[in-house]
Every structure is written in structure tokens, then in C-alpha cells.
N, C-alpha and C. Protein backbone atom coordinates (compact mmCIF):
# COMPACT_ATOMS: atom_id res chain seq x y z
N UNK A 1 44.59 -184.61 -55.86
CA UNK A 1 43.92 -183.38 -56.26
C UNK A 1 43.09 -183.59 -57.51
N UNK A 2 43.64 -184.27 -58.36
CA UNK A 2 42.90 -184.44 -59.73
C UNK A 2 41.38 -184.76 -59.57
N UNK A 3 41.18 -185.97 -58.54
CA UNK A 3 40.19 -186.92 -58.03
C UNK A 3 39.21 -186.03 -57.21
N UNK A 4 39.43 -185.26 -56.74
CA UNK A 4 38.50 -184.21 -55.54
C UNK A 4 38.43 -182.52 -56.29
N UNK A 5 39.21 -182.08 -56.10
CA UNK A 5 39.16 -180.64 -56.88
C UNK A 5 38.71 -179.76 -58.04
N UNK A 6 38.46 -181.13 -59.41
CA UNK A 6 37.38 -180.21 -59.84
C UNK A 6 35.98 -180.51 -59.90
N UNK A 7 35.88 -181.55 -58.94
CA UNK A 7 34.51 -182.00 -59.08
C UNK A 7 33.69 -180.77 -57.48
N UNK A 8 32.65 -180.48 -58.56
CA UNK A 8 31.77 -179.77 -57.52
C UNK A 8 30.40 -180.31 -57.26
N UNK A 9 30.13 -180.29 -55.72
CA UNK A 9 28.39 -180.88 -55.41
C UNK A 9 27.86 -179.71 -55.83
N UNK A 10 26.72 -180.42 -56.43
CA UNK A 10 25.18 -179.47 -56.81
C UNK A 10 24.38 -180.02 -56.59
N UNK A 11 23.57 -179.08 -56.02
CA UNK A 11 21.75 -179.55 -55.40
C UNK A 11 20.39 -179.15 -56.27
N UNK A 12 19.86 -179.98 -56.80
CA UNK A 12 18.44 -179.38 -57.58
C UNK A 12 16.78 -179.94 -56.77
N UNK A 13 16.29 -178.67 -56.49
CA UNK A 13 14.93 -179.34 -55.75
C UNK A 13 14.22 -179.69 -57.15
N UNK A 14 12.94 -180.22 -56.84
CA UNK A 14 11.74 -180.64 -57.94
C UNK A 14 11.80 -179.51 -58.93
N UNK A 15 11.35 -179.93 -59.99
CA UNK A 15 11.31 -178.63 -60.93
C UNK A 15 12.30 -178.32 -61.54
N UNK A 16 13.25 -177.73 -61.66
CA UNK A 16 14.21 -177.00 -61.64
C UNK A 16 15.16 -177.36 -62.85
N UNK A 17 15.56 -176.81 -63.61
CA UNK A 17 16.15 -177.08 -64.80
C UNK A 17 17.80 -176.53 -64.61
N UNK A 18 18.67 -178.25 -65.09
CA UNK A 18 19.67 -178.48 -64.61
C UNK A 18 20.85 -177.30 -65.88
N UNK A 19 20.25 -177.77 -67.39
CA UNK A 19 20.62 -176.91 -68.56
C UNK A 19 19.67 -176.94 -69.71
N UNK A 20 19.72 -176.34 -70.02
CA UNK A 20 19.22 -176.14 -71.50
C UNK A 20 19.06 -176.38 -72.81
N UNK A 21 18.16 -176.30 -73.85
CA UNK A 21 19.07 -176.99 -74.96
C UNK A 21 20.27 -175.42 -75.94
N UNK A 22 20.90 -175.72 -76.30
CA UNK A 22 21.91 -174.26 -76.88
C UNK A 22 22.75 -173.61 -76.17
N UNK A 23 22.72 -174.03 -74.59
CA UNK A 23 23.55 -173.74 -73.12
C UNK A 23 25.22 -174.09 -73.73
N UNK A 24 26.16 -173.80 -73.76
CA UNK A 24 27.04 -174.12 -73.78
C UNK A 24 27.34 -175.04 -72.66
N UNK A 25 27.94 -176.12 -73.14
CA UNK A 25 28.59 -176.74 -71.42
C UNK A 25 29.47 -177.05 -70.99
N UNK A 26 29.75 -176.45 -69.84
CA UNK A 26 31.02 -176.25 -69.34
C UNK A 26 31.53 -177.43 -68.00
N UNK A 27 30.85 -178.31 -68.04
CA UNK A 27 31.09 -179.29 -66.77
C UNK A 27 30.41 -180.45 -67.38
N UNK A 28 31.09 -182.02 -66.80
CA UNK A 28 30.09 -182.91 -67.23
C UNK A 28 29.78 -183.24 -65.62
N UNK A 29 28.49 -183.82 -65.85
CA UNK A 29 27.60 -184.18 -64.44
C UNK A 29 27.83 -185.43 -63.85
N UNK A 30 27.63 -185.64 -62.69
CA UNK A 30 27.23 -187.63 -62.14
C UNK A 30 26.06 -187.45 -61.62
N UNK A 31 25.61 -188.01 -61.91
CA UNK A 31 24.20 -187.72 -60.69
C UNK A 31 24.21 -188.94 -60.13
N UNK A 32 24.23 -188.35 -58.27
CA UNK A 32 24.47 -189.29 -57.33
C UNK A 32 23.29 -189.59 -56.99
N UNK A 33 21.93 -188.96 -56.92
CA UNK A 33 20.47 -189.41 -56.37
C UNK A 33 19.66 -188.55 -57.04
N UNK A 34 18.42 -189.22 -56.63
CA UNK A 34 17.44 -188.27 -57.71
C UNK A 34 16.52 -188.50 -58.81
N UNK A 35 15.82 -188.17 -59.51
CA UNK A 35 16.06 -188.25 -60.89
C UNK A 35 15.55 -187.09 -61.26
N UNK A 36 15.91 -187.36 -62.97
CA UNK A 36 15.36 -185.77 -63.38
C UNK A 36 15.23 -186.58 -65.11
N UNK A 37 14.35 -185.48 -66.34
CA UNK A 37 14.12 -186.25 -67.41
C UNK A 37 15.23 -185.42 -68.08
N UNK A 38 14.96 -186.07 -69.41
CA UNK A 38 16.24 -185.25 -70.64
C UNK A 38 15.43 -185.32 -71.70
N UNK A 39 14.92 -184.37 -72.26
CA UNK A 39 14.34 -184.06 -73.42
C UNK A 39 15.49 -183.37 -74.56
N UNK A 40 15.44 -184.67 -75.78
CA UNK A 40 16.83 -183.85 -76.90
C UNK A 40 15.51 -183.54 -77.98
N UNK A 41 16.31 -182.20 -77.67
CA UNK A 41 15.29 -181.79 -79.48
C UNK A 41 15.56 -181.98 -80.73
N UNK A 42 14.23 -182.47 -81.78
CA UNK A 42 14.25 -182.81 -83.06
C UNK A 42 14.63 -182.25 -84.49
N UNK A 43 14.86 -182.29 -84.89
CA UNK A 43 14.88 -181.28 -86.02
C UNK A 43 13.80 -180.10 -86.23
N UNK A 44 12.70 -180.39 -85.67
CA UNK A 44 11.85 -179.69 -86.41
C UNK A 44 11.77 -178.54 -85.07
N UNK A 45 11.73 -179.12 -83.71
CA UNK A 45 12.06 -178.27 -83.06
C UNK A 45 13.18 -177.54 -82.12
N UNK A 46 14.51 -177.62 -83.11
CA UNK A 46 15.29 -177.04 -83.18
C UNK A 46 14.60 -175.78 -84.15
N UNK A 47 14.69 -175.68 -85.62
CA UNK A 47 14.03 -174.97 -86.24
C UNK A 47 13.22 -173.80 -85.54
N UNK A 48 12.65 -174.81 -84.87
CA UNK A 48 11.28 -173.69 -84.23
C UNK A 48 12.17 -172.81 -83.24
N UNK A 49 13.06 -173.46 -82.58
CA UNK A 49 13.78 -172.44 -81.37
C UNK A 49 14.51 -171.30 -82.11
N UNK A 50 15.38 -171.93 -83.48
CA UNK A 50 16.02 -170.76 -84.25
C UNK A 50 15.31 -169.58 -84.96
N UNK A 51 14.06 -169.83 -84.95
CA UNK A 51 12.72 -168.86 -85.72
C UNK A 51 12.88 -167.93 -84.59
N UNK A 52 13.48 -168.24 -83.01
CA UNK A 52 12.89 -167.25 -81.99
C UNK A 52 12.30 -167.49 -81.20
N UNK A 53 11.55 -168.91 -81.30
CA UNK A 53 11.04 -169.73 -80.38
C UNK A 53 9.39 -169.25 -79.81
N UNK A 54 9.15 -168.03 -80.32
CA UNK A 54 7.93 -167.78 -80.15
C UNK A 54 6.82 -168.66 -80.00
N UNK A 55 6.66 -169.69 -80.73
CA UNK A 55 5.83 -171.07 -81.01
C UNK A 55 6.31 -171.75 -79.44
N UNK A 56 7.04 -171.83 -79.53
CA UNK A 56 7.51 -172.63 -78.46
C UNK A 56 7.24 -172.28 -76.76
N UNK A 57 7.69 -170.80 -76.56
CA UNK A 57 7.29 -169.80 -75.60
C UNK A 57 6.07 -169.74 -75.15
N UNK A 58 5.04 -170.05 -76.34
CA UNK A 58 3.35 -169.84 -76.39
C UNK A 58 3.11 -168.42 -76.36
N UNK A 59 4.14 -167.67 -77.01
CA UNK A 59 3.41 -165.87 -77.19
C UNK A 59 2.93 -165.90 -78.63
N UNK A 60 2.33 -167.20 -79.53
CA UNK A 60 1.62 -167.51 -80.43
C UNK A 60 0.93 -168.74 -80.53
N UNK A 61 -0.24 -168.68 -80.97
CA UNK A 61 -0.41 -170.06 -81.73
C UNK A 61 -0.64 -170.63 -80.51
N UNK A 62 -1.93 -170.10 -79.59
CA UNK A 62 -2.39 -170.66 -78.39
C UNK A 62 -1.84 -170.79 -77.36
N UNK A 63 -1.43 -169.82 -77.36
CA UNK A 63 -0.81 -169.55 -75.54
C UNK A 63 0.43 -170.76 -75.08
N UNK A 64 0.02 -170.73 -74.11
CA UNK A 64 0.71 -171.91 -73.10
C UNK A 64 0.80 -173.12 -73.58
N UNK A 65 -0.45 -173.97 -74.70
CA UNK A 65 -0.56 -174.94 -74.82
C UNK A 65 0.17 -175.75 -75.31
N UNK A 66 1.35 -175.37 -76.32
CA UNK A 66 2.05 -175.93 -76.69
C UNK A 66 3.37 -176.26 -75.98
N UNK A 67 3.90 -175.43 -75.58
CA UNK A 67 4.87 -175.54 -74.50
C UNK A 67 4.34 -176.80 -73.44
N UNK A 68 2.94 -176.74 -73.08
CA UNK A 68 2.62 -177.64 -72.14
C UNK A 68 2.88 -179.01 -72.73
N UNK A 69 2.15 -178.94 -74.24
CA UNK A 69 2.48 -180.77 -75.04
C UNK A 69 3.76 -180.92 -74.85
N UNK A 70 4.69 -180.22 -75.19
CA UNK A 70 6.09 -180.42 -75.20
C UNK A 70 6.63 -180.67 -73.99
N UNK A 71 6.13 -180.48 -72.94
CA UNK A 71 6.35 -180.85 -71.29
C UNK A 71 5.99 -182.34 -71.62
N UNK A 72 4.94 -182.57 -71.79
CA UNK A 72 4.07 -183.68 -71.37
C UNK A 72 5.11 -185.29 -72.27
N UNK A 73 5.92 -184.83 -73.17
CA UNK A 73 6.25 -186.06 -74.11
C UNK A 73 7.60 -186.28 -74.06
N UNK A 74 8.45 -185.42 -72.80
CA UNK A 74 10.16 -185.27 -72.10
C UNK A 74 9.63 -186.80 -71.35
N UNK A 75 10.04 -187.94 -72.02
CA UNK A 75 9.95 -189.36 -71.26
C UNK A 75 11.25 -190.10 -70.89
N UNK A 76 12.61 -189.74 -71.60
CA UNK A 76 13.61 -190.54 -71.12
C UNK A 76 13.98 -189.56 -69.94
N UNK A 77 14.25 -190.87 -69.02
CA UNK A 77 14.67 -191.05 -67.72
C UNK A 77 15.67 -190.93 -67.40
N UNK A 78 16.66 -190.07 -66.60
CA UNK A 78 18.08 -189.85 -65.80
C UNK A 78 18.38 -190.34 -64.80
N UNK A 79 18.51 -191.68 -64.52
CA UNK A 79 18.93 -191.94 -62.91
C UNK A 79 20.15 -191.51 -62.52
N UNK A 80 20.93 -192.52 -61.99
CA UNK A 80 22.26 -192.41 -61.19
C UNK A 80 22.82 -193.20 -62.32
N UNK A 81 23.48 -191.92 -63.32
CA UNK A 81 24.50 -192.23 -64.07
C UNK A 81 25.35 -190.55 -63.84
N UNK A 82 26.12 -190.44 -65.89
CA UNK A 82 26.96 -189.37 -66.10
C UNK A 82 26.26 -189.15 -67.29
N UNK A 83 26.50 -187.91 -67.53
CA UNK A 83 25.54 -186.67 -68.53
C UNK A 83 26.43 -185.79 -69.10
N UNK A 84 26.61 -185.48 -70.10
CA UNK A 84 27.45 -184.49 -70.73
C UNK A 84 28.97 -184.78 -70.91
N UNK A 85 29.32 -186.63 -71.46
CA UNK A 85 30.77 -186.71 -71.22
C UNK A 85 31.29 -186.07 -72.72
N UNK A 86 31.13 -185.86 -73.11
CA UNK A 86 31.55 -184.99 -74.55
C UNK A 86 32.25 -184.00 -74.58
N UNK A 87 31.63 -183.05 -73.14
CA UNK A 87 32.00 -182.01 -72.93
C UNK A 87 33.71 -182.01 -72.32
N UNK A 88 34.21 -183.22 -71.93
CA UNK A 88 35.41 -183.51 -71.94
C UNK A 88 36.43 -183.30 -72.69
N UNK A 89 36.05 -183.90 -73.98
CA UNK A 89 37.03 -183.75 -75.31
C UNK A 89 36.66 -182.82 -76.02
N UNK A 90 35.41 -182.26 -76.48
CA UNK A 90 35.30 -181.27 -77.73
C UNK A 90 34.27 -180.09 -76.60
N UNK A 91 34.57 -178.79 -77.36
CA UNK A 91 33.18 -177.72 -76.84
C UNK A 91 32.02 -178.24 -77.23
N UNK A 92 31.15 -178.07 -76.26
CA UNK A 92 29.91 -179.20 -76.70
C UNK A 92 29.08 -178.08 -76.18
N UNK A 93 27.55 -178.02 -76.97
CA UNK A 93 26.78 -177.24 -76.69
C UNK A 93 25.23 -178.16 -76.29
N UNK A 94 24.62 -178.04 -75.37
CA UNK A 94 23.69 -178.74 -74.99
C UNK A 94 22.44 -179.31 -76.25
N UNK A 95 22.16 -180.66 -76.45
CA UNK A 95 21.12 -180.82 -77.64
C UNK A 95 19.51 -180.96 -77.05
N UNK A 96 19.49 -180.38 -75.60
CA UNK A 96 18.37 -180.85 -75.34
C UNK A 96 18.30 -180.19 -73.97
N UNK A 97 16.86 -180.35 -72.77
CA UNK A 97 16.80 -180.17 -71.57
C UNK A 97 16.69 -181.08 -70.39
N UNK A 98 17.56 -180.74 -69.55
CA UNK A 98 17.54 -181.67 -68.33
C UNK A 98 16.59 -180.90 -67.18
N UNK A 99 15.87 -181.73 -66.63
CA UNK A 99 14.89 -180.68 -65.56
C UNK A 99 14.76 -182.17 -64.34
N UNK A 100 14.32 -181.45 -63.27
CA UNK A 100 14.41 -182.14 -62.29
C UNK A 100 13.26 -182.95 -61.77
N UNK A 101 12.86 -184.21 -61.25
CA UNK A 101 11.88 -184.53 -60.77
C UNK A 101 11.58 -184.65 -59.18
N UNK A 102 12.60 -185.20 -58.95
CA UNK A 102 12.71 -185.08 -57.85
C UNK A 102 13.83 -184.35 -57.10
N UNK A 103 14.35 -184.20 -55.62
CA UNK A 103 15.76 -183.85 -55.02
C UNK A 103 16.66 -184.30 -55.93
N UNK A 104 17.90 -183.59 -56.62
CA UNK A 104 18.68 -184.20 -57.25
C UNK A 104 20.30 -184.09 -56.49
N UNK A 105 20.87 -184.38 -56.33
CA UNK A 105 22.26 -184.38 -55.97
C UNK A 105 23.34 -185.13 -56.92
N UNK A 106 24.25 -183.84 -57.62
CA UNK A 106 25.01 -184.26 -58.48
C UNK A 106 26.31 -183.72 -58.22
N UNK A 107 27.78 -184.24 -59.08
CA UNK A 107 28.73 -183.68 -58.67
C UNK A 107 29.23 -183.27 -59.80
N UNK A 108 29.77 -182.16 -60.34
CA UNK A 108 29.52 -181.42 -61.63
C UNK A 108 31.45 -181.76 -61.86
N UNK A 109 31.57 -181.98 -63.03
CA UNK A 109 32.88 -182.23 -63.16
C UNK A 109 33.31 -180.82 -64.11
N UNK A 110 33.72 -179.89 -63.39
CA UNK A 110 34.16 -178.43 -64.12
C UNK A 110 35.34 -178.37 -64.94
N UNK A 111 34.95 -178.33 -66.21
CA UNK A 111 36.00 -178.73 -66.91
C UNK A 111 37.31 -177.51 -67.35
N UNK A 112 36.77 -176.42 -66.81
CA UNK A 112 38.13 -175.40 -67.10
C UNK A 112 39.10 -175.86 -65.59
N UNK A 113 38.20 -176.14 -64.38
CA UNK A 113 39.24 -176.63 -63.30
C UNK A 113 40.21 -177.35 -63.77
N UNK A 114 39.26 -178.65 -64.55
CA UNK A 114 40.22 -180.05 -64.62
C UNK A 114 41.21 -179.56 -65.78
N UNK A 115 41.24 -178.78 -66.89
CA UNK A 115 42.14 -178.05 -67.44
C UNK A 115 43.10 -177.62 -66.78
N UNK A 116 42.99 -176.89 -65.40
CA UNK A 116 44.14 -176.46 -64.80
C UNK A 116 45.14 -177.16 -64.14
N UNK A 117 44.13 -178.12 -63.41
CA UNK A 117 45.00 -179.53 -63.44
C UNK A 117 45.97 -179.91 -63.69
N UNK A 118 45.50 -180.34 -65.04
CA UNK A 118 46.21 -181.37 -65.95
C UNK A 118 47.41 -180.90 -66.97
């Protein structure tokens, strides 16, 4: 039971954003196929998200465009590994965004299950 039961399949098409950065997280991931990028945010734009994120949103300071640079420079790569093992031992809150590139298929390791478990 330990080995099968709290792990859950999840499916992400193109696009699609797996978590967030400030998401609390409650499962760590495997990703079995796929890929998808991981953008961790910097100091400076952390800051900017805690202002409200307006800058960030583009409901200032030129629309869309900035949000778009900030698309454009998410370069590390997620293959077929594990993501979020932290979230194992301590409450861990997401430092960054995972989004999808392609079909993703992952198996989410739910960590209040594996609590019940164990």
C-alpha cells in the first residue's frame, strides 16, 4: 500500500501550469514523460510579486510586455526526473513556476495520503 496508494497519475497538455510560485505544496511530483520548464524567481522579482504584482500582470508599465520577457527567459529544463522533494520533510511553499511544454504525465506523490500511511 505504501508503494501504490498515495501516489496519484496527473495529466498536463501543452501550456498548462503544473504550480506556481507562493502555491503551497502539497505533493511531490515524478514526471514520467514530457517536458515542461521551471522558472525560480529572483529576489527582485519576488519583491515585485509582493508589491501586488501589478508590474508583473502588465496592468502597468506596458501592458503585456513584460510578463511576455519574463516568459521568454523560463530556460531550465524538466525532463523525467522528481520536483518538489522538500515537500516531504518540511511545509514547503513553491519558489518558482512549472508550466508545460509538451504532454506531460506525472505521478504526484500526495503527501497528507502518505501521512496517513505511515
Amino acid at each position: 500500500r505504501l508503494c501504490c496508494d498515495p501516489l496519484e497519475p496527473l495529466s498536463y497538455m501543452p501550456d498548462e501550469h503544473i504550480f506556481s510560485y507562493g502555491m503551497v505544496c502539497s505533493r511531490m511530483y515524478f514526471m514520467v514523460a514530457g517536458a515542461a520548464t521551471y522558472f525560480k524567481y529572483g529576489v527582485i522579482l519576488k519583491a515585485l510579486m509582493h508589491s501586488g504584482g501589478k508590474f508583473i500582470d502588465g496592468t502597468t508599465n506596458g501592458g503585456g510586455e513584460c510578463k511576455e520577457r519574463l516568459r521568454n527567459i523560463r530556460s531550465e529544463s524538466i525532463g523525467e526526473r522528481s520536483i518538489c522533494e522538500a515537500s516531504i520533510w518540511v511545509h514547503w511553499v513553491h519558489h518558482g513556476d512549472v508550466d508545460t511544454v509538451s504532454h506531460v504525465s506525472i505521478l504526484g506523490l500526495d503527501m497528507k495520503n502518505l501521512d496517513e500511511l505511515v
